[in-house]
Protein backbone atom coordinates (compact mmCIF):
# COMPACT_ATOMS: atom_id res chain seq x y z
CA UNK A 1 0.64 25.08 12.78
CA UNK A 2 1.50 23.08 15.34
CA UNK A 3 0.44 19.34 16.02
CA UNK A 4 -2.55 19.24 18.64
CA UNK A 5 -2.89 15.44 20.33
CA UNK A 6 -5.94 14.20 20.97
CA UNK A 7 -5.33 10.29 22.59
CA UNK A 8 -6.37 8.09 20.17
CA UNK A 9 -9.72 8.89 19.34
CA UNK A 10 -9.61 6.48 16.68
CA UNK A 11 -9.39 3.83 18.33
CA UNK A 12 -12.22 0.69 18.96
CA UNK A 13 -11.82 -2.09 21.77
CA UNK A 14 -10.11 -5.40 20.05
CA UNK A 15 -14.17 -6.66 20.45
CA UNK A 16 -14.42 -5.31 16.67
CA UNK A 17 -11.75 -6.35 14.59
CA UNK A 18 -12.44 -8.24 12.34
CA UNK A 19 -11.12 -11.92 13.30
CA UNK A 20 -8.59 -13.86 11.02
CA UNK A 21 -11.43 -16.34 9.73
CA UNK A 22 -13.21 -13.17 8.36
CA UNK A 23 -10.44 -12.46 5.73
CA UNK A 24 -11.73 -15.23 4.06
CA UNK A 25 -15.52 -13.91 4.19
CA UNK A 26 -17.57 -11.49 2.17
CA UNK A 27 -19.75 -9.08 2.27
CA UNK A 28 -23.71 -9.00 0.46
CA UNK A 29 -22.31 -7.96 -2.95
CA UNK A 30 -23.63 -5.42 -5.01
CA UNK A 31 -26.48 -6.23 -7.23
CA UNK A 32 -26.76 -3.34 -9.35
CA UNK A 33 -23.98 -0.76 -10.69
CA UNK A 34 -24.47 2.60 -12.95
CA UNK A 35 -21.68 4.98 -13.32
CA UNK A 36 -18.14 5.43 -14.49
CA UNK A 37 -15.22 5.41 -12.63
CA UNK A 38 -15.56 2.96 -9.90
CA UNK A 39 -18.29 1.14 -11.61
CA UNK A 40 -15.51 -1.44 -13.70
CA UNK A 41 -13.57 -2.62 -10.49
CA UNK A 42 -17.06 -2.51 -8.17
CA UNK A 43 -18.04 -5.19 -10.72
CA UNK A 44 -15.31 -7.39 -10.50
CA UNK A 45 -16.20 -7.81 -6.64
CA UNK A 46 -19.73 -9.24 -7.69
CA UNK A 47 -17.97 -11.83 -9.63
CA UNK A 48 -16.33 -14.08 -5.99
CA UNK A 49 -18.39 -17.29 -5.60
CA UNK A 50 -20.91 -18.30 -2.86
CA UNK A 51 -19.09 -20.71 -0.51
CA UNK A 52 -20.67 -22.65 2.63
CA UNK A 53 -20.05 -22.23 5.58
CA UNK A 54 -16.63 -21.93 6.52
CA UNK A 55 -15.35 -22.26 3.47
CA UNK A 56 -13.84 -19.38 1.34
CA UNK A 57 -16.09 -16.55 -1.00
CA UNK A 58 -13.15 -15.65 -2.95
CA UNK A 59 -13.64 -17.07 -6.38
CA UNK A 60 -10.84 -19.80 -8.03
CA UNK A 61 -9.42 -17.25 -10.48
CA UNK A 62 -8.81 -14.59 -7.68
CA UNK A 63 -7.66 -17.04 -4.71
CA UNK A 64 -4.76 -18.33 -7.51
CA UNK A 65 -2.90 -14.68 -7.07
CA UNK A 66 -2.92 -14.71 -3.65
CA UNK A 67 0.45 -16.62 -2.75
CA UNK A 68 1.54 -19.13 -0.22
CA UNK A 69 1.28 -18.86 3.18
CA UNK A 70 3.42 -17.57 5.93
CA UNK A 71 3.98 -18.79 9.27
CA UNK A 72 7.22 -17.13 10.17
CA UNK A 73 5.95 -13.32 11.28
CA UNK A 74 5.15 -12.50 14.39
CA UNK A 75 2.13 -9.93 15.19
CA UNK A 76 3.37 -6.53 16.19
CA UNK A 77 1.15 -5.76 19.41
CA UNK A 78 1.96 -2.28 18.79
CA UNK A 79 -0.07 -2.11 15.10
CA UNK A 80 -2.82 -4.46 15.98
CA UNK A 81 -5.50 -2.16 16.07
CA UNK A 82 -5.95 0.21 13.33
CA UNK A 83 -9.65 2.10 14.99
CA UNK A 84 -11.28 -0.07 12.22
CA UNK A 85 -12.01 -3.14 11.11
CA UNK A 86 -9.76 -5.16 9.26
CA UNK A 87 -11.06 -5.04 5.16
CA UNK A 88 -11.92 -8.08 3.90
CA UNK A 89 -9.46 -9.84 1.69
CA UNK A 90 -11.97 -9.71 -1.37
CA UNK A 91 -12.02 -6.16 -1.54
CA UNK A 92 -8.60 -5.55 -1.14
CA UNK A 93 -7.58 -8.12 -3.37
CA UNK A 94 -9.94 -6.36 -6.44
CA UNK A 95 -9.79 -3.02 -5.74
CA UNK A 96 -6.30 -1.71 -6.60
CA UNK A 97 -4.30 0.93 -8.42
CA UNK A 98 -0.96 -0.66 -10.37
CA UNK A 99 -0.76 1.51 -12.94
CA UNK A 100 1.67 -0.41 -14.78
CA UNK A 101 -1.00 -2.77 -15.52
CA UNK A 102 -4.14 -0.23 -16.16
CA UNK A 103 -5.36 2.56 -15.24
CA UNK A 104 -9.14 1.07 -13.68
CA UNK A 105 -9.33 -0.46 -10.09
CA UNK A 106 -9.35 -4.21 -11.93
CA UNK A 107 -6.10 -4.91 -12.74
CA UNK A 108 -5.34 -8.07 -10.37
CA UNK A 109 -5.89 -10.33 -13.34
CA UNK A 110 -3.22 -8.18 -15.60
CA UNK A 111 -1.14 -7.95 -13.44
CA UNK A 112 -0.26 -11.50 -12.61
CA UNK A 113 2.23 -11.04 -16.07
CA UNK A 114 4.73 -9.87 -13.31
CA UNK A 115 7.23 -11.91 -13.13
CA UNK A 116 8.72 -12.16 -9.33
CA UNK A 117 10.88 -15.29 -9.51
CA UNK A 118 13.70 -14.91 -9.72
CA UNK A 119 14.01 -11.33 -7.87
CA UNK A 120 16.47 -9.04 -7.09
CA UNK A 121 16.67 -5.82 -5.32
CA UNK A 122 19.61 -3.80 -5.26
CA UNK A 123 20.42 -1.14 -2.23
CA UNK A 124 23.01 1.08 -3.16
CA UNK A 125 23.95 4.47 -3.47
CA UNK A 126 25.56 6.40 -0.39
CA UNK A 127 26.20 3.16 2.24
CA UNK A 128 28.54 1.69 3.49
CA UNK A 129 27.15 -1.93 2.77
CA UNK A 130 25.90 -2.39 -0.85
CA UNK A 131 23.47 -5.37 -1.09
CA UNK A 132 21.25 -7.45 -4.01
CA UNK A 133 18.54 -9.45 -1.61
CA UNK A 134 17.25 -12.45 -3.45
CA UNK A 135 13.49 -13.72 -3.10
CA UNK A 136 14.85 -15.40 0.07
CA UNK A 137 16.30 -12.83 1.60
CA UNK A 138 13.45 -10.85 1.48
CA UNK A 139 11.25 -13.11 3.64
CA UNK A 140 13.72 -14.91 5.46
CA UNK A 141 16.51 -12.23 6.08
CA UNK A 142 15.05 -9.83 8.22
CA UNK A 143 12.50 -11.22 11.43
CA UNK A 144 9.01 -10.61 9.96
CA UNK A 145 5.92 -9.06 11.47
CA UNK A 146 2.24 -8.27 11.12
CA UNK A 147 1.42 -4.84 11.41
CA UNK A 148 -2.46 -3.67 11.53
CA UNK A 149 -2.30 -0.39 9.19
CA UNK A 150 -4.97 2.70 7.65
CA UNK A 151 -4.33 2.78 4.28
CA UNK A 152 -5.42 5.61 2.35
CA UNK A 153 -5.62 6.87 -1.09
CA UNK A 154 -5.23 10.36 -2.90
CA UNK A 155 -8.62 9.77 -4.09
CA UNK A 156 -10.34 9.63 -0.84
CA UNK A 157 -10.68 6.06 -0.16
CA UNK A 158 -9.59 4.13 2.61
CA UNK A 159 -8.50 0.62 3.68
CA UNK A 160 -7.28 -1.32 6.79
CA UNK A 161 -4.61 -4.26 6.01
CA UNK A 162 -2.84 -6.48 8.19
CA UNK A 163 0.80 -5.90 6.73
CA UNK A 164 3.75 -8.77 6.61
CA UNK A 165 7.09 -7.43 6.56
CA UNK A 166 9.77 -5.86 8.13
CA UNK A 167 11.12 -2.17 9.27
CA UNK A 168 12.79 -0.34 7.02
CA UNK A 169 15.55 0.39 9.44
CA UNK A 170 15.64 -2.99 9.59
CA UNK A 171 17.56 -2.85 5.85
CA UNK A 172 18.69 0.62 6.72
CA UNK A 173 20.99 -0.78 9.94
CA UNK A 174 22.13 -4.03 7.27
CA UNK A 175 23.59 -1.74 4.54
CA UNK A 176 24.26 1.43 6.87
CA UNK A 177 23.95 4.68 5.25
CA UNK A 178 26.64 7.05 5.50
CA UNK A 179 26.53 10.35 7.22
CA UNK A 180 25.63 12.28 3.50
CA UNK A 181 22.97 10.11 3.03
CA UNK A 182 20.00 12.87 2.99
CA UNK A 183 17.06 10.47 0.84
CA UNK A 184 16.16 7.07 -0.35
CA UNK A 185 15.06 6.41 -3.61
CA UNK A 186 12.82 3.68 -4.86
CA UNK A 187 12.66 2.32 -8.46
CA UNK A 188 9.57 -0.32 -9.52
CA UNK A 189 10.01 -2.98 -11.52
CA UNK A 190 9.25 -2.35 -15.46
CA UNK A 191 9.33 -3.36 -18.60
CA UNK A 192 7.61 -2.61 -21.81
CA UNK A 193 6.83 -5.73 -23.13
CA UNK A 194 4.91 -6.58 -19.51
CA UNK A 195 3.66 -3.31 -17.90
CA UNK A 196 1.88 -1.78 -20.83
CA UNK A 197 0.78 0.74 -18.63
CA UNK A 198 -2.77 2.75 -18.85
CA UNK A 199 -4.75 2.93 -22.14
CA UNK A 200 -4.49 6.76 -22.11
CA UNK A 201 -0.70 6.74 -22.04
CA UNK A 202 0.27 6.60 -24.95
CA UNK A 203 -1.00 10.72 -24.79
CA UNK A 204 1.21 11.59 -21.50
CA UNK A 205 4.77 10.20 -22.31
CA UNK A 206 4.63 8.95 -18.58
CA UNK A 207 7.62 8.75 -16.79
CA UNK A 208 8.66 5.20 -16.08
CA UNK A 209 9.79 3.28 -14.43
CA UNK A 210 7.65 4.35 -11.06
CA UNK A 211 10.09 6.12 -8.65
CA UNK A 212 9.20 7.40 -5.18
CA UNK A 213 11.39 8.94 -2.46
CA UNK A 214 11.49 9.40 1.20
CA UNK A 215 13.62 11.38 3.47
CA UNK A 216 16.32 9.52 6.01
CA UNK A 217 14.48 10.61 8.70
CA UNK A 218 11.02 9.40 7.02
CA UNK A 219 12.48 5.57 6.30
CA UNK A 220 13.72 5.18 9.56
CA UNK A 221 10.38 6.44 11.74
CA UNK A 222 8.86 3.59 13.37
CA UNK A 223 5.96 3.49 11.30
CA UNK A 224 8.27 2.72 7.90
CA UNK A 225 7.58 -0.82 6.76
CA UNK A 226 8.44 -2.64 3.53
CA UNK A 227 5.80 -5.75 2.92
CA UNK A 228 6.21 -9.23 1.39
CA UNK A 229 3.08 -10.14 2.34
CA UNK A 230 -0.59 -9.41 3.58
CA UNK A 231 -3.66 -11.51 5.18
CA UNK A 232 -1.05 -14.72 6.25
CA UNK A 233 -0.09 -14.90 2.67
CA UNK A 234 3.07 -13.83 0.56
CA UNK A 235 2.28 -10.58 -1.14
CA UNK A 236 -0.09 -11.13 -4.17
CA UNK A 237 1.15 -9.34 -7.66
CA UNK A 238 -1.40 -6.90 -7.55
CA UNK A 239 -0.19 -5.51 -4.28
CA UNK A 240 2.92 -5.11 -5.87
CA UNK A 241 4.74 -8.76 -4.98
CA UNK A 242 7.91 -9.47 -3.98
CA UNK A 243 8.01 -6.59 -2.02
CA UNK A 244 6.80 -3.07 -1.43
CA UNK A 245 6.49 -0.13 0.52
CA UNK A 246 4.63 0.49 3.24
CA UNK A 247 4.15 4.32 4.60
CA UNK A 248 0.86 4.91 6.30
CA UNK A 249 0.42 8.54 7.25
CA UNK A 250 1.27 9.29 3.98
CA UNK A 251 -1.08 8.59 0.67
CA UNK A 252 -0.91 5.57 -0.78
CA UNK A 253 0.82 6.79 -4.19
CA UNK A 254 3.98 6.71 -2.13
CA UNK A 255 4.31 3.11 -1.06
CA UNK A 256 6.00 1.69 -4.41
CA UNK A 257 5.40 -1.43 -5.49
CA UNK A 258 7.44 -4.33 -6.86
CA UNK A 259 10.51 -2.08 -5.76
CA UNK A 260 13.96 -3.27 -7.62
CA UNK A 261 16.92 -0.92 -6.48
CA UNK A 262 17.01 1.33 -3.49
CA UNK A 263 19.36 4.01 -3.64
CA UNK A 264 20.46 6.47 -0.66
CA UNK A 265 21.53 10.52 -1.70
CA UNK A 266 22.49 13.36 -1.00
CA UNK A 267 19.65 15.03 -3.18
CA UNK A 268 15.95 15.06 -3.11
CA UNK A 269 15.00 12.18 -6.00
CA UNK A 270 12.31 13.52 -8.45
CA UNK A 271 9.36 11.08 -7.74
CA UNK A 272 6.60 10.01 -10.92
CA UNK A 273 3.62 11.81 -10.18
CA UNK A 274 5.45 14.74 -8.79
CA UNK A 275 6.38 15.06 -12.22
CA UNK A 276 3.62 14.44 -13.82
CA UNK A 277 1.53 17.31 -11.69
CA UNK A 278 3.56 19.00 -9.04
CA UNK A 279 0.43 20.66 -8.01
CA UNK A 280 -1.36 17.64 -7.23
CA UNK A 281 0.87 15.23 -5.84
CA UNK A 282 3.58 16.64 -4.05
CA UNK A 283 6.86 15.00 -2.65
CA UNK A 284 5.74 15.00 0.62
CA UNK A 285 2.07 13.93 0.28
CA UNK A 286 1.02 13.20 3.63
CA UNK A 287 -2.94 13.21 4.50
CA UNK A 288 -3.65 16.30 5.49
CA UNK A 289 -7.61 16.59 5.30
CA UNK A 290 -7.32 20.69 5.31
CA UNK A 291 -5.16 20.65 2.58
CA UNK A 292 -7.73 19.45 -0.49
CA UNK A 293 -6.13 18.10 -3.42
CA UNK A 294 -6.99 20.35 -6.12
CA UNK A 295 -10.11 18.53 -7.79
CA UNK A 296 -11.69 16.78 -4.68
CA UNK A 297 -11.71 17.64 -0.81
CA UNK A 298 -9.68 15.26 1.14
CA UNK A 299 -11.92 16.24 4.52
CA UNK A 300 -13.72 12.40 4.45
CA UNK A 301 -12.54 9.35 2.82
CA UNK A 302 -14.86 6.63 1.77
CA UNK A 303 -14.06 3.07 3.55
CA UNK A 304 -13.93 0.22 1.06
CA UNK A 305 -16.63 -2.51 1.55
CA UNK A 306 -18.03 -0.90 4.19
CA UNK A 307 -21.71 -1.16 2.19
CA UNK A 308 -23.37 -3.46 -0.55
CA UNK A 309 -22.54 -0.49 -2.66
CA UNK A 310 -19.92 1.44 -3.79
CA UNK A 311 -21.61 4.59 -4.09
CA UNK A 312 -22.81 4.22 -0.65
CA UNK A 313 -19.58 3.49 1.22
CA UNK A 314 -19.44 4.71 4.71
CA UNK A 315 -17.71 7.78 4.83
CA UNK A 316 -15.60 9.05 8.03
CA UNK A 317 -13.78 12.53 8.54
CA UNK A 318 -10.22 12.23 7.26
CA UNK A 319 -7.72 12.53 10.57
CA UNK A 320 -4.42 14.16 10.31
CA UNK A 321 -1.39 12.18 9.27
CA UNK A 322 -3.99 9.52 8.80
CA UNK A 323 -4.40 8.93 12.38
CA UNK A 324 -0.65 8.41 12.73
CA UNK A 325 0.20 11.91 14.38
CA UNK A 326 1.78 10.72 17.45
CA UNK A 327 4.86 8.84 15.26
CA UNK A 328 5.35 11.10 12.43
CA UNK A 329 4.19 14.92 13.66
CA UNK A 330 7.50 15.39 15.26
CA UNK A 331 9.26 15.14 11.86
CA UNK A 332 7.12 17.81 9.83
CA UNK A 333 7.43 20.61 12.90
């Protein structure tokens, strides 16, 4: 079917983003929670503090994981509106999915185990330039940026998070892939005796350590970003610190976290929850609200702290390529 452009209809004047100071602001939080699912990581976000005017809502315990700041980046004018306003830091600082630490939205505390310094990834594979990046390197290496991005989730929820980072072509043009260079393949940091991994795994055998995979022509579209940080800060743990990927019209599954080795091939990489269940998450996996995923339409998406309540989160219709059509379309025709 081919790719239909409608200019931007996303899109609201800069008059409603949310300003910097509001990262630092909450919403009226929930009083009341019944249910399962959600309900464990919807109470964590009751738990921030009150603070005064001003100051900052985010509780001691949280505002700990949430790294130093950064004043190097520059922000993108390009991704400074995302159509929506900016979450606020609370939310997406409680509400994640690292499932090397759990499988419930409230793993932030478990997963501060990870252990970041000292860090290494390796790039390797078909280029002509093999590199191992330090901690350094990855925020002082490569000119950073803030980019203004949709994020959204397999299950049908939906963020927007001011990104620090840099291009992935950015590393692509430092270690120079070679002409049979076809896919990238990411690898996530893990170890046993750290990332137990969710209480129902011992059941699935899962495959560790995470892998995910893109195509050449998917890591070096515009859009492609790896972050090493968020909100001003350095990338907190449970947004998968040092560094992760960042790949917006696509769900969020496929931006790895805490990524280790890169590797270029020749060959399509198998990917972990395209082996787990092929016919739910599929290499590709980019939001396509026609396409439903097999237990749950994937027409809407509910916006995270949009609401008092979980179960009452705005909803909004689910756009194609997340709203990203106009970078990314050209590659799937």
């Amino acid at each position: 079917m081919a790719f239909i452009h409608i200019p931007k209809p996303w899109q609201l004047p800069e008059s409603r983003a949310t300003p910097e100071a509001a990262f630092w602001n909450r919403r009226k939080f929930i009083k009341t929670l019944v249910g399962a699912g959600i309900g464990a990581s919807a109470t964590a976000l009751t738990a921030c503090g009150s603070g005064g005017k001003g100051g900052s809502d985010i509780d001691p315990g949280l505002e700990k994981t949430l790294g130093r700041s950064l004043n190097n980046f520059t922000p993108n004018p390009d991704f400074q509106d995302a159509g929506r306003p900016i979450t606020e830091q609370v939310y997406a600082s409680r509400y994640n999915n690292y499932y090397e630490f759990g499988g419930t939205k409230n793993i932030w505390q478990a997963a501060q185990k990870l252990p970041t310094d000292p860090w290494t990834l390796e790039v390797g594979g078909l280029v002509k330039n093999p590199r191992k990046y330090d901690l350094d390197d990855l925020t002082r290496r490569f000119p950073l940026e803030e980019r203004v991005y949709r994020f959204r989730c397999v299950e049908a929820w939906a963020m927007v998070v001011p990104w620090l980072g840099f291009p992935m072509a950015a590393l692509m043009a430092d270690v120079e892939p070679t002409s049979a260079a076809k896919f990238a393949r990411f690898t996530t940091f893990f170890d046993d005796q750290i990332t137990p991994g969710p209480a129902w795994e011992f059941a699935l055998n899962l495959p560790w350590p995470y892998v995910e995979g893109l195509t050449i022509e998917e890591m070096a579209n515009d859009l492609a970003f790896f972050a090493v940080g968020l909100y001003g800060r350095t990338l907190p743990k449970q947004h998968g610190a040092p560094i992760r990927m960042v790949v917006p019209w696509k769900y969020g599954f496929k931006g790895g976290k805490s990524i280790v080795k890169i590797e270029f091939l020749a060959e399509q990489p198998t990917t972990y929850w395209n082996v787990i269940a092929p016919n739910e998450y599929k290499f590709e996996a980019n939001v396509e609200p026609d396409v439903p995923h097999p237990r749950w339409s994937q027409a809407t998406e509910r916006i995270v702290g949009s609401g008092t309540n979980p179960f009452n989160w705005e909803r909004q219709d689910t756009l194609i390529y997340n709203g990203y059509g106009d970078y990314v379309a050209d590659l799937y025709a």
